[in-house]
PDB file of N, CA and C in Angstrom:
ATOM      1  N   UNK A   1       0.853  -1.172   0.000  1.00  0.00           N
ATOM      2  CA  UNK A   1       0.000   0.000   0.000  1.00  0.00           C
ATOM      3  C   UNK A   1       0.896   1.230   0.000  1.00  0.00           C
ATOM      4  N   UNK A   2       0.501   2.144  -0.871  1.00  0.00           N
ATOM      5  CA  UNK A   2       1.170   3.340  -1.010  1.00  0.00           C
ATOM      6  C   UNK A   2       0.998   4.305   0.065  1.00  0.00           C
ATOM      7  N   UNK A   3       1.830   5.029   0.805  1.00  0.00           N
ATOM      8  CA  UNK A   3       1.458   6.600   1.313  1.00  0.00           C
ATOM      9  C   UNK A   3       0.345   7.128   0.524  1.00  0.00           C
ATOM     10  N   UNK A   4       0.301   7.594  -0.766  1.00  0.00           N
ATOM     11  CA  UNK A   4      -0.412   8.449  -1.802  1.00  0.00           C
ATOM     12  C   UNK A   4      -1.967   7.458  -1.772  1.00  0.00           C
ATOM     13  N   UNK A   5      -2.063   5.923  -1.686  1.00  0.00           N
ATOM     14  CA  UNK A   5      -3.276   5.807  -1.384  1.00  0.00           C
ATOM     15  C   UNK A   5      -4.045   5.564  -0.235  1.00  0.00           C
ATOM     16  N   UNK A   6      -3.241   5.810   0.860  1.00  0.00           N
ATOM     17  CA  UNK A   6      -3.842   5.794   1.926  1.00  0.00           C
ATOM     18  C   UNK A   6      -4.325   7.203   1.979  1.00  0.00           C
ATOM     19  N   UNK A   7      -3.772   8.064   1.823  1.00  0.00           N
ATOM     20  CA  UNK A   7      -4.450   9.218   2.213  1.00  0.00           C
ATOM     21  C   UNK A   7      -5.163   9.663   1.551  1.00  0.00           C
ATOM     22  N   UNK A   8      -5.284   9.295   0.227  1.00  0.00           N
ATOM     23  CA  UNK A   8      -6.777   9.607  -0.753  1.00  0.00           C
ATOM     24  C   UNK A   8      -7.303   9.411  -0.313  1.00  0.00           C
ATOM     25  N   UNK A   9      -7.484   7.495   0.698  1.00  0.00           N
ATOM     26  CA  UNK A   9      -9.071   7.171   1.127  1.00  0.00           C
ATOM     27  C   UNK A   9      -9.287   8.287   2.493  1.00  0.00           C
ATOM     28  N   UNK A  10      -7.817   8.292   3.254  1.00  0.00           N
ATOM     29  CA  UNK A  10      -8.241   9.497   4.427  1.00  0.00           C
ATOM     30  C   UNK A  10      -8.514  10.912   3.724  1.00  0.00           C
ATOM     31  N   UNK A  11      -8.499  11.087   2.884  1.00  0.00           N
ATOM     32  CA  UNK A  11      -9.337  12.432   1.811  1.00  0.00           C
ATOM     33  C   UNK A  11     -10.118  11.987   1.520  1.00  0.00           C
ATOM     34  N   UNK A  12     -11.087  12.045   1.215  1.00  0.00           N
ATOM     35  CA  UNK A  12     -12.509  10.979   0.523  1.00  0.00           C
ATOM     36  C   UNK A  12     -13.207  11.919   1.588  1.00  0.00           C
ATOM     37  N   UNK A  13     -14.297  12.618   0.173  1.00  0.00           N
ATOM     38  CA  UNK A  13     -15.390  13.289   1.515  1.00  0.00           C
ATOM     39  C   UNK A  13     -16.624  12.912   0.176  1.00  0.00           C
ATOM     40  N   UNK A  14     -17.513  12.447   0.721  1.00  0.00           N
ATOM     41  CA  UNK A  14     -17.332  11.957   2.486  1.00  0.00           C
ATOM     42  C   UNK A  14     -16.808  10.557   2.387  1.00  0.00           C
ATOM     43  N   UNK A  15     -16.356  10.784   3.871  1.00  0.00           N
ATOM     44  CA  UNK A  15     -15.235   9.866   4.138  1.00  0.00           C
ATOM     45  C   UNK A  15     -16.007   8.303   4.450  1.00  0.00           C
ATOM     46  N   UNK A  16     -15.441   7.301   4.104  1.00  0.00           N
ATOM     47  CA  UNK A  16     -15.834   5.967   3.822  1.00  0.00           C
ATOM     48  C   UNK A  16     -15.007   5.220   4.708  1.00  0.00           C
ATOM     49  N   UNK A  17     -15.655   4.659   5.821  1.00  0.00           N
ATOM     50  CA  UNK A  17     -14.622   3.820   6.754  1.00  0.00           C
ATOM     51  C   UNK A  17     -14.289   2.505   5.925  1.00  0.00           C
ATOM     52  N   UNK A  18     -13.092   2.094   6.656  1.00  0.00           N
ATOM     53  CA  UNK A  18     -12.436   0.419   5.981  1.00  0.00           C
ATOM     54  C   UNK A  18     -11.745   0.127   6.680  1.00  0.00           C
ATOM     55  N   UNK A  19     -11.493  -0.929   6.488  1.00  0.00           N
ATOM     56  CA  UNK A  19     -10.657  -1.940   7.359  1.00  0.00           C
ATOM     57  C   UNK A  19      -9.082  -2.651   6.379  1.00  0.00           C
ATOM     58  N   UNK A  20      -8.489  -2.096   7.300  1.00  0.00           N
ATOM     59  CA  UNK A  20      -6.997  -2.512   6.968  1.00  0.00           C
ATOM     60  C   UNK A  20      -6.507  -4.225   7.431  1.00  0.00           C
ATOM     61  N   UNK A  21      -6.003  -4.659   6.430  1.00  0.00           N
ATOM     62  CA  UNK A  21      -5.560  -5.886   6.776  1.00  0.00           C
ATOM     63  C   UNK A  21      -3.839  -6.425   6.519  1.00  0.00           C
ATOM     64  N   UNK A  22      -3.468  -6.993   7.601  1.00  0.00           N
ATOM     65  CA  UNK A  22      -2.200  -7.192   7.108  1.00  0.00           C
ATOM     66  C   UNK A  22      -1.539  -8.141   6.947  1.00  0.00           C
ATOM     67  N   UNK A  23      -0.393  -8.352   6.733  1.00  0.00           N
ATOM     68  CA  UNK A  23       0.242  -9.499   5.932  1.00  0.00           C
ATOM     69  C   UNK A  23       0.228 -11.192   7.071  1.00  0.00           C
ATOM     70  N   UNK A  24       0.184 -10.612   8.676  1.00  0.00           N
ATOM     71  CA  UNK A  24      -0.430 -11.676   9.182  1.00  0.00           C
ATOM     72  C   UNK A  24      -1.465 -11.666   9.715  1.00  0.00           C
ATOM     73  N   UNK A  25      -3.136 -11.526   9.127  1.00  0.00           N
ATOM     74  CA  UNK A  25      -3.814 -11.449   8.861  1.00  0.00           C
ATOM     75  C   UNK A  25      -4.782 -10.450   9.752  1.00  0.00           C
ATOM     76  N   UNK A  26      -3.984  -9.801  11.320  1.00  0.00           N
ATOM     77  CA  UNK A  26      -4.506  -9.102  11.835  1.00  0.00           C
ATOM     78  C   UNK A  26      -5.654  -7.307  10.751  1.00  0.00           C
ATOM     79  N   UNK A  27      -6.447  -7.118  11.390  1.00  0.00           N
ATOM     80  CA  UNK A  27      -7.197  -6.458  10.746  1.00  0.00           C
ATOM     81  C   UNK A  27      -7.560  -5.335  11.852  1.00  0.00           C
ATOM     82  N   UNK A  28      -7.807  -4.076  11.066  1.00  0.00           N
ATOM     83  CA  UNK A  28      -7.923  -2.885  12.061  1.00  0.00           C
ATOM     84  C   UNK A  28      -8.505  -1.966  11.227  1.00  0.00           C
ATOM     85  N   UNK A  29      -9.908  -1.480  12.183  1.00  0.00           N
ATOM     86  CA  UNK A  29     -10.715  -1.055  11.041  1.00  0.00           C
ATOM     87  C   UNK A  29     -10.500   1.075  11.636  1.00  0.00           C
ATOM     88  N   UNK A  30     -10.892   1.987  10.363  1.00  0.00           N
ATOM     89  CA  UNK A  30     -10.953   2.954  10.583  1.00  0.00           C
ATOM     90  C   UNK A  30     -11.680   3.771  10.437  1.00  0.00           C
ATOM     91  N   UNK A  31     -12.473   4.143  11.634  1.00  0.00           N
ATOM     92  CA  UNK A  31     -14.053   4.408  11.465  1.00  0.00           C
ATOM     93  C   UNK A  31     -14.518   6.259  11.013  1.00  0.00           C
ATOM     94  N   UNK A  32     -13.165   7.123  11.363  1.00  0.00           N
ATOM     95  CA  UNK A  32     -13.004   8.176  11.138  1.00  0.00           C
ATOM     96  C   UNK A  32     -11.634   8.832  10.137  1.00  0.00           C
ATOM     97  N   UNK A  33     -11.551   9.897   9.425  1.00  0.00           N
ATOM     98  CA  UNK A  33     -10.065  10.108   9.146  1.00  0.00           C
ATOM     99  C   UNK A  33      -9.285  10.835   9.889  1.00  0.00           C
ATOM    100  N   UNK A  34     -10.020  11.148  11.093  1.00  0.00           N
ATOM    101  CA  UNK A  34      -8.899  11.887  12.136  1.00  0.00           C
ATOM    102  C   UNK A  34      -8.315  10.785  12.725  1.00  0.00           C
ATOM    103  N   UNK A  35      -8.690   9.257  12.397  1.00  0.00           N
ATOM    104  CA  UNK A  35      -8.013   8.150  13.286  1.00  0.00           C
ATOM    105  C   UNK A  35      -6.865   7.517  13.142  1.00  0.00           C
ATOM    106  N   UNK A  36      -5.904   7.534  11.900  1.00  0.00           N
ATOM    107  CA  UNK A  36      -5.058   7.571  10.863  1.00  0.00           C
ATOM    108  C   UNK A  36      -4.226   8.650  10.987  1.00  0.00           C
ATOM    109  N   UNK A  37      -2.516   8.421  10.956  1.00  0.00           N
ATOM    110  CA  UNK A  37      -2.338   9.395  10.730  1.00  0.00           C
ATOM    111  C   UNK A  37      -0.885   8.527   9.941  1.00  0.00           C
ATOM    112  N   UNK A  38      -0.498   9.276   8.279  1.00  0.00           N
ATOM    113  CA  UNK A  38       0.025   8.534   7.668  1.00  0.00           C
ATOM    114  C   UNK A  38       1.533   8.954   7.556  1.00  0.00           C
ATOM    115  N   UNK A  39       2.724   8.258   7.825  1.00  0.00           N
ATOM    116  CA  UNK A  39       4.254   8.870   7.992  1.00  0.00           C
ATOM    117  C   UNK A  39       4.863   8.060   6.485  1.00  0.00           C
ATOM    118  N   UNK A  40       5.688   8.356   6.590  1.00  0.00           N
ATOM    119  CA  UNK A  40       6.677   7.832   5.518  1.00  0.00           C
ATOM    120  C   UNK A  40       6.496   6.357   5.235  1.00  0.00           C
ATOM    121  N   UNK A  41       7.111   5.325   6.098  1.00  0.00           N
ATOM    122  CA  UNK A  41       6.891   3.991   6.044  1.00  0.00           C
ATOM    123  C   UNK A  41       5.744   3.505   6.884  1.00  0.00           C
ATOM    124  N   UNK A  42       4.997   4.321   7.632  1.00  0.00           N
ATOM    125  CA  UNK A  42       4.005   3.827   8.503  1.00  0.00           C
ATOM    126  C   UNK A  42       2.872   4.411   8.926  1.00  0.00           C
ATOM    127  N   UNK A  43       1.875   3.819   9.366  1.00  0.00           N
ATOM    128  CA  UNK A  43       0.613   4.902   9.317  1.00  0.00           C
ATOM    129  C   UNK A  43      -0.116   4.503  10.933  1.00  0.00           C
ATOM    130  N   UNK A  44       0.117   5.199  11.705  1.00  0.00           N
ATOM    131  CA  UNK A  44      -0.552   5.113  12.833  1.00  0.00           C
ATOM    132  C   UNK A  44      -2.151   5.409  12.939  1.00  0.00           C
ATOM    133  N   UNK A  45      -2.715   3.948  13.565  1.00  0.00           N
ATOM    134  CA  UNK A  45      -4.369   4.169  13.760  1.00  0.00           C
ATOM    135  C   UNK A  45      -4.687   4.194  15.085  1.00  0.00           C
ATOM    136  N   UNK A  46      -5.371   5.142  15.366  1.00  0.00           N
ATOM    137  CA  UNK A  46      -6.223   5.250  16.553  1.00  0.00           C
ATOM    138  C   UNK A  46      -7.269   3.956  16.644  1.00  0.00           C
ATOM    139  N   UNK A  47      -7.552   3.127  18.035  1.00  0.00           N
ATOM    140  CA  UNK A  47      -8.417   2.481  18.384  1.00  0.00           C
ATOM    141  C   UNK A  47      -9.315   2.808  19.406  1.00  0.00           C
ATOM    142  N   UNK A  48     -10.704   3.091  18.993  1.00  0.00           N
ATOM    143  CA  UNK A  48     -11.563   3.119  20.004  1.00  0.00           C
ATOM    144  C   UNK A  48     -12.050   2.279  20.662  1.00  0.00           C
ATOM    145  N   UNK A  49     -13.433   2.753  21.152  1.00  0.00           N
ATOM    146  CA  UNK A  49     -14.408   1.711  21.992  1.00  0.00           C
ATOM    147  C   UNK A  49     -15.190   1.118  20.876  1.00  0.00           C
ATOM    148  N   UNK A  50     -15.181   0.154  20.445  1.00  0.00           N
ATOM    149  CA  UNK A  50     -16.542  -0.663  19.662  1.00  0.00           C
ATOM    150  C   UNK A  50     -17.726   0.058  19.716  1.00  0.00           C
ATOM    151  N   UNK A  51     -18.353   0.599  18.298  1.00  0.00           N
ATOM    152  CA  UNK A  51     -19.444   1.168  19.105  1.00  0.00           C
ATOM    153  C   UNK A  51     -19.480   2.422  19.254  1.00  0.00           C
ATOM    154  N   UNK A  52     -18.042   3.679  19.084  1.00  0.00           N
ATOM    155  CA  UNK A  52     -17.838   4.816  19.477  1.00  0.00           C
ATOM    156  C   UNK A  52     -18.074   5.684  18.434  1.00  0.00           C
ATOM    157  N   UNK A  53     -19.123   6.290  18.229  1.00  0.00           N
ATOM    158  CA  UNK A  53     -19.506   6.913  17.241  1.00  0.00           C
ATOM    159  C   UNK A  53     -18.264   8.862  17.252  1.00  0.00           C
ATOM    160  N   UNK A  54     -17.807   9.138  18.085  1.00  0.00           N
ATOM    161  CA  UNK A  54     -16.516  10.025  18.113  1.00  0.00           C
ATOM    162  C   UNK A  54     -15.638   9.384  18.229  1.00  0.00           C
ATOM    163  N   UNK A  55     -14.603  10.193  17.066  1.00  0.00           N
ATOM    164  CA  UNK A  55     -12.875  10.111  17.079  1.00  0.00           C
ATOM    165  C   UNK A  55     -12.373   9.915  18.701  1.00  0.00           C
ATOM    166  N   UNK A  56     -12.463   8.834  19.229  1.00  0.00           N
ATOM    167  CA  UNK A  56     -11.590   8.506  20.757  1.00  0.00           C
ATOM    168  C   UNK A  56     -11.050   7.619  20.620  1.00  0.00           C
ATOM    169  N   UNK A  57      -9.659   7.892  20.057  1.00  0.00           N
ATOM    170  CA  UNK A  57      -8.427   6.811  20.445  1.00  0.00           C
ATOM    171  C   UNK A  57      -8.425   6.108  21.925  1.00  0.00           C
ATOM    172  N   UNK A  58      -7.974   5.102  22.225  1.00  0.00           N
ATOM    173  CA  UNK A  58      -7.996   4.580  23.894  1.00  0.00           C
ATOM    174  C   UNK A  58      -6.888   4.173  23.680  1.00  0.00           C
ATOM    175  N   UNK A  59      -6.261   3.535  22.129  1.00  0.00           N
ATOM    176  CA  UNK A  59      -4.848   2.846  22.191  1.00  0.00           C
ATOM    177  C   UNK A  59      -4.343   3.470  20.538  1.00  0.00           C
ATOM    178  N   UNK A  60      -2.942   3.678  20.124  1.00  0.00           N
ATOM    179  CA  UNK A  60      -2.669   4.087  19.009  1.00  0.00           C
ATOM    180  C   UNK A  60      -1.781   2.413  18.822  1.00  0.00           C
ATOM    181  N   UNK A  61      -2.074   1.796  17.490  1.00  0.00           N
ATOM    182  CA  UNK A  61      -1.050   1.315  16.884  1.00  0.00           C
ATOM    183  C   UNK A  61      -0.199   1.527  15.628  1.00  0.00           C
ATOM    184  N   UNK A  62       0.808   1.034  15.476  1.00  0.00           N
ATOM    185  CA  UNK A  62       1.695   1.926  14.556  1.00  0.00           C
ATOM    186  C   UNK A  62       1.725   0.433  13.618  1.00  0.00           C
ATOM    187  N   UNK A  63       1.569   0.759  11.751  1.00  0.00           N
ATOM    188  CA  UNK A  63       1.118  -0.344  11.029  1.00  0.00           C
ATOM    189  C   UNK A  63       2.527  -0.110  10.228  1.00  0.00           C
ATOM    190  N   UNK A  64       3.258  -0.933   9.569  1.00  0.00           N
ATOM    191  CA  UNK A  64       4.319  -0.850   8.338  1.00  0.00           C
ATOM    192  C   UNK A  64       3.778  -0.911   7.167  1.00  0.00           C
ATOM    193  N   UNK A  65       3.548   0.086   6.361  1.00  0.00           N
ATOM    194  CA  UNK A  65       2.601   0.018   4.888  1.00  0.00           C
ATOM    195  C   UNK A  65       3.207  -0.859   4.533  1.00  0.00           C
ATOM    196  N   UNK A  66       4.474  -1.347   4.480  1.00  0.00           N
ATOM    197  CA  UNK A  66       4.832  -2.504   3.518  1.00  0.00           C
ATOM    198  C   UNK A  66       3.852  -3.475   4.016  1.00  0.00           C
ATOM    199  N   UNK A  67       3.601  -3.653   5.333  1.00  0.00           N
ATOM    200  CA  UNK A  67       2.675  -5.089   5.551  1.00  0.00           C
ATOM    201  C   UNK A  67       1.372  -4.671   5.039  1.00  0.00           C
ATOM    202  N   UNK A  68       0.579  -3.844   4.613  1.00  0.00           N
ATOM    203  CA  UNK A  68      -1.032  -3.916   4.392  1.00  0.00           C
ATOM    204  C   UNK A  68      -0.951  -4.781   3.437  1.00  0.00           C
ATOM    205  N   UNK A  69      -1.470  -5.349   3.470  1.00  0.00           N
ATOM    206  CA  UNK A  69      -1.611  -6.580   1.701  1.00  0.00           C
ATOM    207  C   UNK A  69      -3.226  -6.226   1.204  1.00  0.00           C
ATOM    208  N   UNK A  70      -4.711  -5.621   2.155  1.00  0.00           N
ATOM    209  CA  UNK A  70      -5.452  -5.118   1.969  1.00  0.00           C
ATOM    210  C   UNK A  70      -6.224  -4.254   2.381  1.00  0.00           C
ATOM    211  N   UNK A  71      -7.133  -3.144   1.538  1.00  0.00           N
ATOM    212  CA  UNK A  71      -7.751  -2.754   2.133  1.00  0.00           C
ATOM    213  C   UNK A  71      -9.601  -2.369   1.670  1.00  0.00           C
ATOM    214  N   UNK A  72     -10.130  -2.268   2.720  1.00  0.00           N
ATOM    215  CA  UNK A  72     -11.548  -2.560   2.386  1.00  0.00           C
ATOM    216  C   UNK A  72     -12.681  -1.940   2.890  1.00  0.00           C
ATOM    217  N   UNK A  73     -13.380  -1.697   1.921  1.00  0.00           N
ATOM    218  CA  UNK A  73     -14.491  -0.829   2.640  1.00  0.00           C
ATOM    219  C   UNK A  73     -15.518  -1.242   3.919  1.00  0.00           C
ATOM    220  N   UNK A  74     -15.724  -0.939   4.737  1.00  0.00           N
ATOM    221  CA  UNK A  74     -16.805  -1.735   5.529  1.00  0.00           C
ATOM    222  C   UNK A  74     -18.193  -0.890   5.298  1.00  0.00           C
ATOM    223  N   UNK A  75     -18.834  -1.701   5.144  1.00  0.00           N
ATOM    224  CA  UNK A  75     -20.037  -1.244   4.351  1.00  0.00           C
ATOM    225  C   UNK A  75     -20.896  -1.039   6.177  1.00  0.00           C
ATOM    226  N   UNK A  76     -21.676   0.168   5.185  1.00  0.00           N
ATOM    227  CA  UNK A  76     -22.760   1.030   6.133  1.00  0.00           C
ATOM    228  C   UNK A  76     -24.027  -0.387   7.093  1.00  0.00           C
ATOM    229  N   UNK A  77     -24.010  -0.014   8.482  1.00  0.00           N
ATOM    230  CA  UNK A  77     -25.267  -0.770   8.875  1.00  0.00           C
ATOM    231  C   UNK A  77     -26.465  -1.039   8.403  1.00  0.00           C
ATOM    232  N   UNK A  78     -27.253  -2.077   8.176  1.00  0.00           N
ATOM    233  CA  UNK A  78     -28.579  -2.196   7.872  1.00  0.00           C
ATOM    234  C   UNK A  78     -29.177  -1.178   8.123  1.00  0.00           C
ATOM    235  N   UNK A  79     -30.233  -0.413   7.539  1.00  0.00           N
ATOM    236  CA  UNK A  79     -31.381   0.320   8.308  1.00  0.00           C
ATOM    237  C   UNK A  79     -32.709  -0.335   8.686  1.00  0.00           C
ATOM    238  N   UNK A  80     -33.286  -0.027   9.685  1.00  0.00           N
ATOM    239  CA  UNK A  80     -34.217  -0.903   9.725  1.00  0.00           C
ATOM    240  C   UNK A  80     -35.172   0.179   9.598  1.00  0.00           C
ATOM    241  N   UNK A  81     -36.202  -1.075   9.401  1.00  0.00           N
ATOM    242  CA  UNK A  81     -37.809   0.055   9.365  1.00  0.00           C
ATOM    243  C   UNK A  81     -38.611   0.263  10.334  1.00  0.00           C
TER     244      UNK A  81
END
């Protein structure tokens, strides 16, 4: 994964959460673009509470773009009627 396309999707308005996956198969999803923040070789994500509809980091992890092997949209909740 490139620098240049990670931060398109963290540019994207409106912004479209996804889930990052990596080369050993751990997955970390990003529900805001203030949660991301993208460096040279690495892109630090904020982790919230499950569920946390505001940007509240509780833990930051730091990802090696060389490891993303994917990334993916997580599609919007059901609506119900």
């Amino acid at each position: 994964m490139s620098r240049a396309e990670l931060r398109s999707l963290l540019r994207r308005r409106p912004f479209r959460p996804f889930c990052i996956t990596m080369s050993n198969d751990e997955k970390f999803e990003v529900w805001h673009p203030e949660m991301a923040i993208v460096a040279t070789s690495i892109v630090a994500v904020g982790l919230g509470r499950p569920g946390d509809t505001e940007p509240n980091a509780e833990k930051v992890i730091w990802l090696d773009l060389d490891q993303i092997v994917d990334i993916q949209p997580i599609a919007p909740a059901a609506q119900t009627s």
